[in-house]
N, C-alpha and C. Protein backbone atom coordinates (compact mmCIF):
# COMPACT_ATOMS: atom_id res chain seq x y z
N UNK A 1 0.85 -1.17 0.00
CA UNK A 1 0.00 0.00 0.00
C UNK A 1 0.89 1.24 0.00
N UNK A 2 0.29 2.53 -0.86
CA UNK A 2 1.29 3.65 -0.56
C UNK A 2 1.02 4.20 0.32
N UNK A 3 1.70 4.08 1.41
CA UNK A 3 1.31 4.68 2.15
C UNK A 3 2.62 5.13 3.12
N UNK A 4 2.63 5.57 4.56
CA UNK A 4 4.28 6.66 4.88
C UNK A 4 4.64 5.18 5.02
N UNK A 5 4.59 4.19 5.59
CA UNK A 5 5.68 2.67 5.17
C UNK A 5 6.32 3.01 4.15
N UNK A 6 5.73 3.18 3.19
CA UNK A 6 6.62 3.19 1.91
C UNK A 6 7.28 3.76 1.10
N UNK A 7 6.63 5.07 1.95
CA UNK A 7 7.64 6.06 1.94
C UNK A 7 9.08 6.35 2.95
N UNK A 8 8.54 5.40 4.46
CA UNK A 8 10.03 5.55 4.95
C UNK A 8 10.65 4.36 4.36
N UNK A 9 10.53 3.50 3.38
CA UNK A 9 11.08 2.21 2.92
C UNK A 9 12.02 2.61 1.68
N UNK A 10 11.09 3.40 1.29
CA UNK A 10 12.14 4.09 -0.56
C UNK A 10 13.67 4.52 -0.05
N UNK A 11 14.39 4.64 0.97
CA UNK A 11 15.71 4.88 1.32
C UNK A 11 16.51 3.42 0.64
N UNK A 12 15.65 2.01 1.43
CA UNK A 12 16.17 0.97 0.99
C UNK A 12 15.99 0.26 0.23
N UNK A 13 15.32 0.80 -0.92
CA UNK A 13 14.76 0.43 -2.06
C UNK A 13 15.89 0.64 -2.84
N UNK A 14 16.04 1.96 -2.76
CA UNK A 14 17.25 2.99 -3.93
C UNK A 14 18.52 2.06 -3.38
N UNK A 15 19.04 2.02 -1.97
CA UNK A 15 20.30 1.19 -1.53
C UNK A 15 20.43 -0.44 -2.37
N UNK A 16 18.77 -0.58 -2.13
CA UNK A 16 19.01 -2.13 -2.71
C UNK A 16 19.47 -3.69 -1.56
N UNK A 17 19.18 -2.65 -0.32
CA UNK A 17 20.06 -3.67 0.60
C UNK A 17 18.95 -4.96 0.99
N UNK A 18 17.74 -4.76 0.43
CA UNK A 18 17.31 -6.24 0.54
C UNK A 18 17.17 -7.34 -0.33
N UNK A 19 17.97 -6.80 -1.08
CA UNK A 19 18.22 -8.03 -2.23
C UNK A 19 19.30 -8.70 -2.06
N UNK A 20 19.11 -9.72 -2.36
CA UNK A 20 20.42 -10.41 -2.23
C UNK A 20 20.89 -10.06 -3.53
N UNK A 21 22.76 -10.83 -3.45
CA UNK A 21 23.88 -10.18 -4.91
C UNK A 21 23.85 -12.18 -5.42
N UNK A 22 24.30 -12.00 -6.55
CA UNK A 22 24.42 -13.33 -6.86
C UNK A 22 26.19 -12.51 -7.78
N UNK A 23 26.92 -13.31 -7.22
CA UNK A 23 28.21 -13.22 -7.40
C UNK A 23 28.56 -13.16 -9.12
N UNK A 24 28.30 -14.46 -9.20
CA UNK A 24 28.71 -14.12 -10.77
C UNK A 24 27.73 -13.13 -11.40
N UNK A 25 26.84 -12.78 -11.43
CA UNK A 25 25.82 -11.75 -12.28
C UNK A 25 26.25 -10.10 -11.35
N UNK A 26 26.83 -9.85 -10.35
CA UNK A 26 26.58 -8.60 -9.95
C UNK A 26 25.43 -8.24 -9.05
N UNK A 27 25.49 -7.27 -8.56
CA UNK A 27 24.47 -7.04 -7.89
C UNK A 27 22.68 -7.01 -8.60
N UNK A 28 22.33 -7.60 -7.77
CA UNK A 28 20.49 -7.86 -7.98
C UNK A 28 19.92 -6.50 -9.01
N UNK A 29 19.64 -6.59 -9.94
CA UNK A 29 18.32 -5.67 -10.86
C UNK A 29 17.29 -5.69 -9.64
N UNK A 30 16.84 -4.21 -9.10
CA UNK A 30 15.53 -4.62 -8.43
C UNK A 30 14.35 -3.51 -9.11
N UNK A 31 12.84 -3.36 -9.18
CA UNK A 31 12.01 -2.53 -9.57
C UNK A 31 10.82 -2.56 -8.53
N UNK A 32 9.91 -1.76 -8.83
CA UNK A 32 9.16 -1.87 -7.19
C UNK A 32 7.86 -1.32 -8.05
N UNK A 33 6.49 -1.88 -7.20
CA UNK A 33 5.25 -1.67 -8.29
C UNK A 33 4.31 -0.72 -6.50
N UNK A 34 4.07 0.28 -6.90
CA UNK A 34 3.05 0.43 -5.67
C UNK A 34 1.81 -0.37 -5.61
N UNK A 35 1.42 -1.06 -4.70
CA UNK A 35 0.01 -1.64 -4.55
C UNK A 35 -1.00 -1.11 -3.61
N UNK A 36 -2.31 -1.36 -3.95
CA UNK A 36 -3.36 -1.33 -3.60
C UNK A 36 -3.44 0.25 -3.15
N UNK A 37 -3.29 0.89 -4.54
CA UNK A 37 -3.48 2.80 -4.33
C UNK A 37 -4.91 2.72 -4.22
N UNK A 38 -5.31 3.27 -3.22
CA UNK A 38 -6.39 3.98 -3.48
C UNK A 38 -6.63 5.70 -3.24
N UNK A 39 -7.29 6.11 -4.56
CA UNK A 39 -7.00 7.74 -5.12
C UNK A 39 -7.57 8.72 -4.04
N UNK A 40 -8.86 8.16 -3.33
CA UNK A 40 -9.18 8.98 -1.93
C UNK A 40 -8.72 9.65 -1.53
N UNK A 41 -7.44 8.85 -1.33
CA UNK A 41 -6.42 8.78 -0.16
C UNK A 41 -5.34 10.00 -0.17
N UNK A 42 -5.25 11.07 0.50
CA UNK A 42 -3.97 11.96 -0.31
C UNK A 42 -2.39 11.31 -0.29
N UNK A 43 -2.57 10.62 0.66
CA UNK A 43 -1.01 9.79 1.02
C UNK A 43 -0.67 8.71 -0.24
N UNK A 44 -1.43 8.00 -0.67
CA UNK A 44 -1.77 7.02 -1.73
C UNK A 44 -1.77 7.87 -2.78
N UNK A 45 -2.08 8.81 -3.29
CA UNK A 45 -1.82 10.05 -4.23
C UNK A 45 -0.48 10.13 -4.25
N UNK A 46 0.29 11.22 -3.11
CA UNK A 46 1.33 11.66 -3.09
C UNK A 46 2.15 10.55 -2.90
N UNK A 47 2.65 9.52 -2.44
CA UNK A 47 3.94 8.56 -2.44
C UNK A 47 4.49 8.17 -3.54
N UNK A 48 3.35 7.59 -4.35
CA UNK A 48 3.48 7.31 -6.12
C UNK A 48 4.59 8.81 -7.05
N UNK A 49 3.68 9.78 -6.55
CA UNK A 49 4.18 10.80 -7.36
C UNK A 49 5.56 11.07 -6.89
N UNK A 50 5.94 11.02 -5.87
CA UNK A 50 7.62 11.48 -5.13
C UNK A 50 8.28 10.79 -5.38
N UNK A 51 7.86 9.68 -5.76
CA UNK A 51 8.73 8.63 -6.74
C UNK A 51 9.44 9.35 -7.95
N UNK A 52 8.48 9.50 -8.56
CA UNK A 52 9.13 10.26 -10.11
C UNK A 52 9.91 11.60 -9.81
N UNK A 53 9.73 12.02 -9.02
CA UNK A 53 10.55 12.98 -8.39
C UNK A 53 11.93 12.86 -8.52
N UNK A 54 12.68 11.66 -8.11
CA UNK A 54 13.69 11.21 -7.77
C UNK A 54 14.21 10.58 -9.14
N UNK A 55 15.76 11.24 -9.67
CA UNK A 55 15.97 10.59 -10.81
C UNK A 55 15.82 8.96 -10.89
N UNK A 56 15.63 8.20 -11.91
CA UNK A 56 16.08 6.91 -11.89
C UNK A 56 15.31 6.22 -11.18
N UNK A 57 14.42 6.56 -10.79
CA UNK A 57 13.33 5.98 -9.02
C UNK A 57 11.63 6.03 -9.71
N UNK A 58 11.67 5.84 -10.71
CA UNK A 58 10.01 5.74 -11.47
C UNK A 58 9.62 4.30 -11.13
N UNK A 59 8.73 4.08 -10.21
CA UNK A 59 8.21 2.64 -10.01
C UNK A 59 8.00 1.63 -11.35
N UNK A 60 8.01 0.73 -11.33
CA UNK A 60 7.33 -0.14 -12.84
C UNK A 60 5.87 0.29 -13.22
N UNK A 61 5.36 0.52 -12.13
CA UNK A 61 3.87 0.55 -12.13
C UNK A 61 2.85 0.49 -10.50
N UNK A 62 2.07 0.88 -10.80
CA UNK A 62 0.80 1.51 -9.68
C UNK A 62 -0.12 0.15 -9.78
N UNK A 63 -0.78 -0.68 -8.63
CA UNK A 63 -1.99 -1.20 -8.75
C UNK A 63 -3.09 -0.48 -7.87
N UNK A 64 -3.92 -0.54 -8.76
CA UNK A 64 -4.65 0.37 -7.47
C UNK A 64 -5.87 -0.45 -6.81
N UNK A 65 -6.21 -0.03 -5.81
CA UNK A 65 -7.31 -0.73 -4.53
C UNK A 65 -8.28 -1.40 -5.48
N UNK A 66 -8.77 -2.63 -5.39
CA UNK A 66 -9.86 -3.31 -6.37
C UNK A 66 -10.62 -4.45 -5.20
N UNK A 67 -11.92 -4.09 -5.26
CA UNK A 67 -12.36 -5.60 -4.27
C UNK A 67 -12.55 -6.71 -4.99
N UNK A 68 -12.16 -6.80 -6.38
CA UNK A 68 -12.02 -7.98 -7.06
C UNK A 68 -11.19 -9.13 -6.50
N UNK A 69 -9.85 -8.31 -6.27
CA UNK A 69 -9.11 -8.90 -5.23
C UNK A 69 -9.19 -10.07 -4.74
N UNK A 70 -10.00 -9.26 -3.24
CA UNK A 70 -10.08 -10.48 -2.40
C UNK A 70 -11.20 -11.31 -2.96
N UNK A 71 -11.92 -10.69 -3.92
CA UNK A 71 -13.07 -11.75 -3.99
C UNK A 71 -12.66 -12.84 -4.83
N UNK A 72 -12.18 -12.69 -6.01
CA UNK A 72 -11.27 -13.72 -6.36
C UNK A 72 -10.87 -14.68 -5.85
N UNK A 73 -9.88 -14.55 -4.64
CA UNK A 73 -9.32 -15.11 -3.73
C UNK A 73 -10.02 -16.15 -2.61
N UNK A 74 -11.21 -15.43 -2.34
CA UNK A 74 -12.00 -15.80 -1.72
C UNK A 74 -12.87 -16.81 -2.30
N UNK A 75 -13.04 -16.90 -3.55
CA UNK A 75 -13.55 -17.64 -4.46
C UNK A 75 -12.81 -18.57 -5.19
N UNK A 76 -11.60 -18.77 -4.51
CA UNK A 76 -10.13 -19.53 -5.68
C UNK A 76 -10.30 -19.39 -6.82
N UNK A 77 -10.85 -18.36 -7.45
CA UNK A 77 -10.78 -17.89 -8.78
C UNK A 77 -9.27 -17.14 -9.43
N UNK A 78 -9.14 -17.32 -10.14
CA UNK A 78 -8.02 -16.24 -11.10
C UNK A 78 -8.97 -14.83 -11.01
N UNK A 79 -7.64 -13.69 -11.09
CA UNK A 79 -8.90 -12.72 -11.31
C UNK A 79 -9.54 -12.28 -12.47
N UNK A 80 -8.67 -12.45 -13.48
CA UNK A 80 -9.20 -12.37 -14.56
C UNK A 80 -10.87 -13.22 -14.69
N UNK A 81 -10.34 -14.61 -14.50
CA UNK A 81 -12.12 -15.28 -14.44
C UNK A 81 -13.32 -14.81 -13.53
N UNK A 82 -12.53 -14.08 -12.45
CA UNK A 82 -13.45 -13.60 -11.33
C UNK A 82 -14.01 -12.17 -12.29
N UNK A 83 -13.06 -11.52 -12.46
CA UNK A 83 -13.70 -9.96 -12.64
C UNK A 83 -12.75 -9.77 -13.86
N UNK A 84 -12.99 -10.28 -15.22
CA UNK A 84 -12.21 -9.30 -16.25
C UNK A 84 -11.50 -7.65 -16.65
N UNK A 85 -12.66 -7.35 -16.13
CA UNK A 85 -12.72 -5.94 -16.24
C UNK A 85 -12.15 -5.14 -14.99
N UNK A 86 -11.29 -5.70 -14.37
CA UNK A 86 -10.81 -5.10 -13.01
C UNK A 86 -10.01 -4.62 -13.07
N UNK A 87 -9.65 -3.38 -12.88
CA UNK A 87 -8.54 -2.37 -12.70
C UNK A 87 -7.50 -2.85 -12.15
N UNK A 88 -7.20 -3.45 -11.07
CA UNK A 88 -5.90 -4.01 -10.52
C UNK A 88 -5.52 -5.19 -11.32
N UNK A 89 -6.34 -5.40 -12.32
CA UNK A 89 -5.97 -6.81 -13.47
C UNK A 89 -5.38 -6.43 -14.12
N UNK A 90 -5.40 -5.13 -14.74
CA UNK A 90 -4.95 -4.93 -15.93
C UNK A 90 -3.42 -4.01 -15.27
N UNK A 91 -3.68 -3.21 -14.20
CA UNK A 91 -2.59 -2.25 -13.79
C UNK A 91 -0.97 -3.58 -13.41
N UNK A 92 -1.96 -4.74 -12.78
CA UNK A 92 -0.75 -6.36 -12.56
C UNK A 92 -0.41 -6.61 -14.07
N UNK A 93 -1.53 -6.55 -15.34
CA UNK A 93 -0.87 -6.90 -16.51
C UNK A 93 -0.18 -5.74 -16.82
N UNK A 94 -0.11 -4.64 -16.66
CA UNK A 94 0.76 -3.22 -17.34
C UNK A 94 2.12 -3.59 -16.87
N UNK A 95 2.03 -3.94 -15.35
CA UNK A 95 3.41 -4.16 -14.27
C UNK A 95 4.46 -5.10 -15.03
N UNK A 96 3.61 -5.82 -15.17
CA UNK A 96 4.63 -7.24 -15.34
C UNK A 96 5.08 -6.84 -16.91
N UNK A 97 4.62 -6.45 -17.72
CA UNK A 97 4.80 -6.31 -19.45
C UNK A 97 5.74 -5.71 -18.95
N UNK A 98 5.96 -4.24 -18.23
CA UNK A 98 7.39 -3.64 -17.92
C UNK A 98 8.20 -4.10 -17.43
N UNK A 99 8.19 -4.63 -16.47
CA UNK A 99 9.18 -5.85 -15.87
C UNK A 99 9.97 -6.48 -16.88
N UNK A 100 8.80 -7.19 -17.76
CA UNK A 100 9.25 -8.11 -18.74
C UNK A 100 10.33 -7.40 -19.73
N UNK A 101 10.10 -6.67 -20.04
CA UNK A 101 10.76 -5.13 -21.42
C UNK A 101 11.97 -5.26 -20.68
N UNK A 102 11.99 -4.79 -19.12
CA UNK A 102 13.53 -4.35 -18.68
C UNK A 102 14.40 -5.07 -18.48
N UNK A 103 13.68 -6.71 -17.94
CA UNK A 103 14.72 -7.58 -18.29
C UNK A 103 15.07 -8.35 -19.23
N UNK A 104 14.33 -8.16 -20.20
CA UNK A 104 14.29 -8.58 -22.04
C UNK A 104 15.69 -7.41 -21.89
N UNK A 105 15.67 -6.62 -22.00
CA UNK A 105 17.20 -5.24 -22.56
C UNK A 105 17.99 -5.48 -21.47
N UNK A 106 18.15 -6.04 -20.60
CA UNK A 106 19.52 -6.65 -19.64
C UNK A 106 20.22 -7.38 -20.28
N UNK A 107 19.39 -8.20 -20.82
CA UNK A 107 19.82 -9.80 -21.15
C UNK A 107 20.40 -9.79 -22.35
């Protein structure tokens, strides 16, 4: 959630110190997705945005608050089968396509 957690957390995000290093490859690629924004919220607003603030520090991507969610979950459904049309479905499919792009151009 964006919320001040994750904003006092972005220090060790940028450090990187919870990733582990794998020796022969170098230190860990890491990217970070905010979850469960909800726009209400001014804190959930502003954390996302202070991101881009910061050179080099643009999250992959935003999911934002969906009760598809848990209902899904609650239903052992996929969410897609639960709720197609769900905003945090598609913001998890936006995430991961970027993910995918940045470590497609590492490699």
């Amino acid at each position: 959630m964006a919320d001040a957690v994750s904003l006092a957390l972005r220090p060790r995000v940028r450090r990187g110190d919870f990733a582990g290093e794998n020796p022969s490859r170098g230190p860990a690629k890491t990217g970070y997705v905010f979850n469960r924004i909800e726009l209400r919220h001014r804190l959930c607003r502003d954390v996302p945005a202070s991101a881009h603030e910061v050179p080099g520090e643009a999250p992959s991507g935003t999911v934002h608050q969906d009760e598809a969610v848990a209902g899904a979950a609650a239903c052992r459904m996929t969410g897609l089968g639960y709720a197609p049309g769900s905003v945090a479905w598609h913001d998890m499919a936006a995430a991961a396509g970027r993910a995918h792009d940045t470590l497609a151009l590492a490699a």
